[in-house]
Every structure is written in structure tokens, then in C-alpha cells.
C-alpha atoms as a PDB file:
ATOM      1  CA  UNK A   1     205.264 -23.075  -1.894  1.00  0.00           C
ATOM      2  CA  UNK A   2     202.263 -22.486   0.492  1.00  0.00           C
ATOM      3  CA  UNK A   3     201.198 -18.952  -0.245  1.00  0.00           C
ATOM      4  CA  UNK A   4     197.988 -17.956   0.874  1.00  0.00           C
ATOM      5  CA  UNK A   5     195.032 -17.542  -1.549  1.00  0.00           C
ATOM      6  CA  UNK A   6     192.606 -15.163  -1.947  1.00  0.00           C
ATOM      7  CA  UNK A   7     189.399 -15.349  -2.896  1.00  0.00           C
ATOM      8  CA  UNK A   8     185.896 -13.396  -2.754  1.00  0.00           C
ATOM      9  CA  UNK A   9     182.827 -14.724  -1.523  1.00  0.00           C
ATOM     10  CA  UNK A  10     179.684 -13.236  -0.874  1.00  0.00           C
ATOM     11  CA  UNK A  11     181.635  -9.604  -1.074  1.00  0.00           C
ATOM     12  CA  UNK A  12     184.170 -10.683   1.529  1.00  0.00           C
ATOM     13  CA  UNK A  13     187.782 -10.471   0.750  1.00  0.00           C
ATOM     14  CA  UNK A  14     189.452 -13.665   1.844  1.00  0.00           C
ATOM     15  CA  UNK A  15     193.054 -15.160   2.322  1.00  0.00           C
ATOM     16  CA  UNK A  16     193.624 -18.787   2.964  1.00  0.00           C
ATOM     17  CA  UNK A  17     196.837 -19.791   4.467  1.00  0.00           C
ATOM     18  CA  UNK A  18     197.337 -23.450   3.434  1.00  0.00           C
ATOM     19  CA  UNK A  19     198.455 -25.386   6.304  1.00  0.00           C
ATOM     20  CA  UNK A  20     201.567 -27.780   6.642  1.00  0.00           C
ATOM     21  CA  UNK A  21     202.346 -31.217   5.984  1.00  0.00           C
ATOM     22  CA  UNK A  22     200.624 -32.838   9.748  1.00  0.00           C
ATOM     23  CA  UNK A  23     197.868 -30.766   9.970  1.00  0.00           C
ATOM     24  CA  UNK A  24     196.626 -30.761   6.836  1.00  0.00           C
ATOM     25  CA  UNK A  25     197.064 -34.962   6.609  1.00  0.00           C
ATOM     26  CA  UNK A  26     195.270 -34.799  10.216  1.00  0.00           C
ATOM     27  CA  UNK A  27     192.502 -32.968   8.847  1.00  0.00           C
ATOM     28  CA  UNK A  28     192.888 -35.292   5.606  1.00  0.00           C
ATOM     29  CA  UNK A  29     192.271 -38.460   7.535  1.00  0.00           C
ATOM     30  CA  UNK A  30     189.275 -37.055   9.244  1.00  0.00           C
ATOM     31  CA  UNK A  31     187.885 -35.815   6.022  1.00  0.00           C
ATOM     32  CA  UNK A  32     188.791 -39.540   4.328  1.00  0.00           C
ATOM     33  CA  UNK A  33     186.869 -41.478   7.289  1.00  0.00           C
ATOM     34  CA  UNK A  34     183.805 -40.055   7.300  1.00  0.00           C
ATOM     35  CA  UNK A  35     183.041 -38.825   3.675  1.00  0.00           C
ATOM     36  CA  UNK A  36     185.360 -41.198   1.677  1.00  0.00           C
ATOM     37  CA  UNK A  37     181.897 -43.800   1.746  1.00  0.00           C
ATOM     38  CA  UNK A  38     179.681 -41.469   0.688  1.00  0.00           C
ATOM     39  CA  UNK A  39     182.175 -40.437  -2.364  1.00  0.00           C
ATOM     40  CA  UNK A  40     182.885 -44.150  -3.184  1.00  0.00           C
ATOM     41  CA  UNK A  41     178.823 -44.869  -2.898  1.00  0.00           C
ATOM     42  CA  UNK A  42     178.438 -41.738  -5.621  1.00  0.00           C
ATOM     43  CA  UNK A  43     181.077 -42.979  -7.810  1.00  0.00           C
ATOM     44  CA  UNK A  44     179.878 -46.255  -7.409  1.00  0.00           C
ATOM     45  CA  UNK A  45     176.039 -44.789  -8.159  1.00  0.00           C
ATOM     46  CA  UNK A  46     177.556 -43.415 -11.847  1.00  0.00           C
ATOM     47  CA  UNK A  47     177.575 -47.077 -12.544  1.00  0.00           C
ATOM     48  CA  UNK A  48     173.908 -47.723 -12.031  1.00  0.00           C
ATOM     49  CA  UNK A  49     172.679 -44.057 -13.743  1.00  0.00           C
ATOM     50  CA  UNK A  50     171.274 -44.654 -17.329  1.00  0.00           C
ATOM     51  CA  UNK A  51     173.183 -42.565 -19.510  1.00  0.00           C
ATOM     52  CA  UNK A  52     173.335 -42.187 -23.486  1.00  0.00           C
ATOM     53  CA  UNK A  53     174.791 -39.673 -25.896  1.00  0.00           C
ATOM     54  CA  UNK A  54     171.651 -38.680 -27.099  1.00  0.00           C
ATOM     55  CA  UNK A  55     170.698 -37.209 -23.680  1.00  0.00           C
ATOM     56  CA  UNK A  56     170.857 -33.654 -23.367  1.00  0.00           C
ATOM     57  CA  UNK A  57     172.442 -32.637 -19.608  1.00  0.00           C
ATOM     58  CA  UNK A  58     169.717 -31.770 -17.860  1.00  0.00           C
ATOM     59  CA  UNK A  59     168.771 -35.405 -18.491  1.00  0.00           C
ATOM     60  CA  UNK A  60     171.887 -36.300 -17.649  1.00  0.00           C
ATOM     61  CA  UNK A  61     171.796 -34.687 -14.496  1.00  0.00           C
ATOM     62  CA  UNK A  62     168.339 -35.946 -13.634  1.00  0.00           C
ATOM     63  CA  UNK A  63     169.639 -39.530 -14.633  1.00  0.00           C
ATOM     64  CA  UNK A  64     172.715 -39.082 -11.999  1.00  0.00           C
ATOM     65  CA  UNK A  65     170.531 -37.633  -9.315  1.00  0.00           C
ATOM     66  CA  UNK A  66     170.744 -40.525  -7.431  1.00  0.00           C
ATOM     67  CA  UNK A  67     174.917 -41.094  -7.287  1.00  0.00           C
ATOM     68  CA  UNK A  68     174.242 -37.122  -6.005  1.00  0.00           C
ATOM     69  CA  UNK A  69     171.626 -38.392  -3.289  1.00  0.00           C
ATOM     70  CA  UNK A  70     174.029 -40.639  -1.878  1.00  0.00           C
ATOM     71  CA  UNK A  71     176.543 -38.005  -1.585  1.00  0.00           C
ATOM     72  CA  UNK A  72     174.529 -35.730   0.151  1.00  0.00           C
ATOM     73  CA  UNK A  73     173.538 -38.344   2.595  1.00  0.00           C
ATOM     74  CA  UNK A  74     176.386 -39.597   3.187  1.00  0.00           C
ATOM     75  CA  UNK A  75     177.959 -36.026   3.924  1.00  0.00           C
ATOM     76  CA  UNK A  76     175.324 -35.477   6.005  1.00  0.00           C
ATOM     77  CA  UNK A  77     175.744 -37.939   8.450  1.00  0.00           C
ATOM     78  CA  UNK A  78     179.460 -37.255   8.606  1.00  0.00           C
ATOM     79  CA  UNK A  79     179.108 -33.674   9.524  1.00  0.00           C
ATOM     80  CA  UNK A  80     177.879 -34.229  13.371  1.00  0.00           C
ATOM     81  CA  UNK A  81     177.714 -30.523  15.229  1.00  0.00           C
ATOM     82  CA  UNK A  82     181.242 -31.509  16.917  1.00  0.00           C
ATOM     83  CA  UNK A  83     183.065 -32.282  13.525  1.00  0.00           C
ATOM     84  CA  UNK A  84     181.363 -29.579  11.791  1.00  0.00           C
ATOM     85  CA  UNK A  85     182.518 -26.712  14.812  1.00  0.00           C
ATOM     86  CA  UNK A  86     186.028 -28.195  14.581  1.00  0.00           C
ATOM     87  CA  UNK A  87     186.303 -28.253  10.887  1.00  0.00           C
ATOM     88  CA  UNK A  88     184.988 -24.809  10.644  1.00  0.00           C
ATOM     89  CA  UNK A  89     187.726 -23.761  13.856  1.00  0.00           C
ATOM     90  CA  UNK A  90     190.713 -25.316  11.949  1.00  0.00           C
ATOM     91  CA  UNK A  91     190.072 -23.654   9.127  1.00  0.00           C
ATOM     92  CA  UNK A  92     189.607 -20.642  10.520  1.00  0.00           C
ATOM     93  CA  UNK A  93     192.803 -20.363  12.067  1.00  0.00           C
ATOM     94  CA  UNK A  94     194.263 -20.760   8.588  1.00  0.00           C
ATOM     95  CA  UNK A  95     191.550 -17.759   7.235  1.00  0.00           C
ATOM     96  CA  UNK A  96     191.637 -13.981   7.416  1.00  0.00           C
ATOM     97  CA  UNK A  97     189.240 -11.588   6.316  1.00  0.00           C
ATOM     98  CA  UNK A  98     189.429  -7.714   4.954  1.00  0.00           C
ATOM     99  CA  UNK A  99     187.962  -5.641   7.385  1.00  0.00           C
ATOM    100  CA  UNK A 100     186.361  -2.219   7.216  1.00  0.00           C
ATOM    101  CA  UNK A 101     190.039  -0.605   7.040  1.00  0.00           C
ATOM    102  CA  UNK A 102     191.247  -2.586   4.229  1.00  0.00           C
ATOM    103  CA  UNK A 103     193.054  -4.895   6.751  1.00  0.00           C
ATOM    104  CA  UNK A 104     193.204  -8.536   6.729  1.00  0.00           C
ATOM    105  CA  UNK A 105     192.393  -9.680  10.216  1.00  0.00           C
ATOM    106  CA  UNK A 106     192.295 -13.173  11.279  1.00  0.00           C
ATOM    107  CA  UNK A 107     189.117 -14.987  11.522  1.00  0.00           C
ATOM    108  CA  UNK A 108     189.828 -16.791  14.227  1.00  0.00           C
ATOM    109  CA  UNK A 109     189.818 -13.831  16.415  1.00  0.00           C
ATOM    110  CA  UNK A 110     186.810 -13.376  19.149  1.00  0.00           C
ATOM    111  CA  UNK A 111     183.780 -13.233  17.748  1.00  0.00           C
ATOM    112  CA  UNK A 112     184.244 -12.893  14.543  1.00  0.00           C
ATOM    113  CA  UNK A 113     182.761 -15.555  12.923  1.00  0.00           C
ATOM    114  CA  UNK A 114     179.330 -15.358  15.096  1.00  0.00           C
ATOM    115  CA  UNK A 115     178.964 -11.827  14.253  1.00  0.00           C
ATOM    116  CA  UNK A 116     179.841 -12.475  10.385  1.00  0.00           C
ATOM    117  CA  UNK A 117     178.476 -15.739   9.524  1.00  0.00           C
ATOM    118  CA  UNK A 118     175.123 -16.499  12.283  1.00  0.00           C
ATOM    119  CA  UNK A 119     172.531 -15.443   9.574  1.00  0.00           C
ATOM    120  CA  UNK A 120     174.927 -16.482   6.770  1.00  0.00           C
ATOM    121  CA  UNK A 121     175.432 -19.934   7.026  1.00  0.00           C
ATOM    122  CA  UNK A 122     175.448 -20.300   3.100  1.00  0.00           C
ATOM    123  CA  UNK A 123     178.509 -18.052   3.084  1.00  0.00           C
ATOM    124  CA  UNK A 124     180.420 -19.967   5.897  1.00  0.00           C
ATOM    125  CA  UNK A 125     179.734 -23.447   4.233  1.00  0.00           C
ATOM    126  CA  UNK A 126     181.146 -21.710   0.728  1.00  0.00           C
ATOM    127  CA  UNK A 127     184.396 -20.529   2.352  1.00  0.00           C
ATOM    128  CA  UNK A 128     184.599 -23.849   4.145  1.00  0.00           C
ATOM    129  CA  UNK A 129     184.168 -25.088   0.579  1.00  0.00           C
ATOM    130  CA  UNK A 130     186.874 -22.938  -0.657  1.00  0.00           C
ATOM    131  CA  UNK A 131     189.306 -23.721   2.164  1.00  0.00           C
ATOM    132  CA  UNK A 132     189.685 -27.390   1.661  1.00  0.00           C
ATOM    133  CA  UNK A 133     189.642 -26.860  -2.389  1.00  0.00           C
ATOM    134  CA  UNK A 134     192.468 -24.807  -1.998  1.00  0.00           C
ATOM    135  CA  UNK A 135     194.322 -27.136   0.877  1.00  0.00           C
ATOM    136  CA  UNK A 136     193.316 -30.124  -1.393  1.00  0.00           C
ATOM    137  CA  UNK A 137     193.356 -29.163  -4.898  1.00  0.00           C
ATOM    138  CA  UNK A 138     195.855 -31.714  -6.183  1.00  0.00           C
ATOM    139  CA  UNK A 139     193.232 -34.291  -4.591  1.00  0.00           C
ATOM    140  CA  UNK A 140     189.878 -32.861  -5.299  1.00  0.00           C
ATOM    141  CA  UNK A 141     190.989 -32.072  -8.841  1.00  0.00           C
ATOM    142  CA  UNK A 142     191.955 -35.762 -10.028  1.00  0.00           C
ATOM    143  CA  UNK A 143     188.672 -36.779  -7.773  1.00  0.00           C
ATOM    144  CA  UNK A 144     186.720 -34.811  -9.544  1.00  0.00           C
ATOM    145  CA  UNK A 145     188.016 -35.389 -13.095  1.00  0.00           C
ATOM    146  CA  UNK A 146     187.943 -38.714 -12.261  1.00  0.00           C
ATOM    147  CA  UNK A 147     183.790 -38.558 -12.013  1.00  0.00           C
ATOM    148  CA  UNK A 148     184.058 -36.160 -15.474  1.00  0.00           C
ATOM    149  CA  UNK A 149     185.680 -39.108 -16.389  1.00  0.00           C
ATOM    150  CA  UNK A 150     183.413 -41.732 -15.506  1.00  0.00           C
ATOM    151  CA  UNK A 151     180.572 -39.876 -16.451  1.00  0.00           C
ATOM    152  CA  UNK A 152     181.864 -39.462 -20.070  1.00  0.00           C
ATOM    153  CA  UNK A 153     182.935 -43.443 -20.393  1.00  0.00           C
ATOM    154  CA  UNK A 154     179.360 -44.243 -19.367  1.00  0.00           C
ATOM    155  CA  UNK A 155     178.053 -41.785 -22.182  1.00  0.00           C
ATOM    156  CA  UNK A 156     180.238 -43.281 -24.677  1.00  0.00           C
ATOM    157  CA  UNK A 157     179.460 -46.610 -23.801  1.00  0.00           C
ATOM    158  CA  UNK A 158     175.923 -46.147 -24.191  1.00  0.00           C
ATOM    159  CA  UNK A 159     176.144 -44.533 -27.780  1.00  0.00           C
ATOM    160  CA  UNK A 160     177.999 -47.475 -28.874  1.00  0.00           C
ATOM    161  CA  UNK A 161     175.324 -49.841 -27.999  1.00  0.00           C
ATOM    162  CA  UNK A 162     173.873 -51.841 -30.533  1.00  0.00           C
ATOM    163  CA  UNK A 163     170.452 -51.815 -29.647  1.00  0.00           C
ATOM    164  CA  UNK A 164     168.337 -49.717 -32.173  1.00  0.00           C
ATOM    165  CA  UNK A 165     167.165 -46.496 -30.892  1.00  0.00           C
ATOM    166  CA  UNK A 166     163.597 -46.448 -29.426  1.00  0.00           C
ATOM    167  CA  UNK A 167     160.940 -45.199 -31.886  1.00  0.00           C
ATOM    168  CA  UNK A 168     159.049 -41.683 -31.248  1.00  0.00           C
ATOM    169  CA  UNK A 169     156.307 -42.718 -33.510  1.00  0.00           C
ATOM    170  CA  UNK A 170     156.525 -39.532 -35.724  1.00  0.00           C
ATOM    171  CA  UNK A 171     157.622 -39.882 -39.178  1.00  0.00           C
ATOM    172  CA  UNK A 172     160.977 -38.458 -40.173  1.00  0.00           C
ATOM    173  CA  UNK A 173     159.776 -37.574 -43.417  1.00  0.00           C
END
């Protein structure tokens, strides 16, 4: 029911141990209260982004930048130092790594994480990442087809509009 995961990242070998019912909704709440905004204000942001099935997706993209933006922001000013140490603790605990004998080891123990991850911060916000995909996944999967969703509607709405389509000015002779 909760086995642990494995993944690799960055050449790593990693095992996530998914944790139980009141500390994962603990962590859940926390996660809810200060990014839920800034994934309403991107959702919200879909609604606003100019998008037509004659658009390639780079175009797309460039056309959804903003909902993105606000994303971004809004994760950013969630993630204070103290959060960020705490998330990146708690997840930890759940975490070990293989080590040079073949061994998984926990990542929690001494220092670790310092010696792994203080020129790799990439790699530490990836398995961070990968943590809470894998302690979330039957939220962050709906969430996410949810934008896929919206994203798609808002194509499909625009390429049943009945405005013509602007002219190029080249013939189509």
C-alpha cells in the first residue's frame, strides 16, 4: 500500500518512503496554504491566455506564459528559507540514497545532504519535486490534467469561433 519508490536523478539512486495518513495531510495543508493561490491565480490566468487551434505550441506556450508567471511568483514567495529547510528535512526523513557500496542509506543522516546537494541545488529541488509527486500523485495528477484540460477547452473554443480568420495578405493561389 505505501511501498517506497525509486527513482534516478542526476545519477543518484533514490527510494521514497511515502509517509502516513497525518503527516502527509500536515505537510498537505502547508503545501495547500501557501501555493494553493498561486495555482488558482495560474488556472485562473488560462482564462485570460489567447489561444486558437491554429497555434502551433510554442505559441501556445508563449501565449500561457503569463498563467506560468504567476505560478512562479506565487511559489516563490511561499518558499521562505524556514519552509523551504523544513520541507526539504521532512522529506528527507522519508528519502534514502545508494551509496558507494550499493547500500541505501538514509538521507537524513549527518551531513549528508550538505555534502551531496551544496553545489547541486538543481538536483535537491528535482528530488524534492519527485518526493511530493510520488506522496501526491492521486492529487497532482487530476491537478494537472485538470490544466491539460483547460488548456484544450480554451483551444477548442477558439477554433469554433466565428470570426473569419485574419488575412496574411499572400494569395493562396
Amino acid at each position: 500500500m505505501l511501498d517506497p519508490v525509486e527513482k534516478t536523478i542526476e545519477g543518484t539512486d533514490f527510494r521514497y518512503q511515502p509517509m502516513m495518513l497525518k503527516k502527509s495531510r500536515a505537510m498537505f495543508d502547508g503545501l495547500t496554504q501557501r501555493f494553493g493561490p498561486a495555482v488558482a491565480s495560474a488556472i485562473e490566468g488560462l482564462s485570460d491566455a489567447d489561444i486558437n487551434s491554429d497555434m502551433d505550441m510554442g505559441a501556445m506556450l508563449g501565449n500561457v506564459s503569463k498563467s506560468a508567471a504567476g505560478l512562479l511568483r506565487g511559489f516563490v514567495a511561499g518558499l521562505d528559507p524556514t519552509y523551504h529547510a523544513k520541507l526539504a528535512d521532512d522529506l528527507a526523513q522519508q528519502t534514502r540514497y545508494r551509496n558507494e557500496h550499493g547500500n541505501f542509506v538514509s538521507l537524513a543522516a549527518g551531513d549528508v545532504r550538505e555534502q551531496m546537494f551544496g553545489a547541486n541545488l538543481l538536483t535537491e529541488s528535482k528530488l524534492i519535486g519527485w518526493c511530493l509527486s510520488v506522496q501526491y500523485a492521486d492529487f497532482l495528477g487530476p491537478l494537472r490534467t485538470l490544466g491539460m484540460s483547460a488548456m484544450s477547452f480554451r483551444k477548442m473554443a477558439g477554433s469554433t469561433s466565428g470570426s473569419p480568420k485574419e488575412s496574411t495578405g499572400s494569395s493562396t493561389e
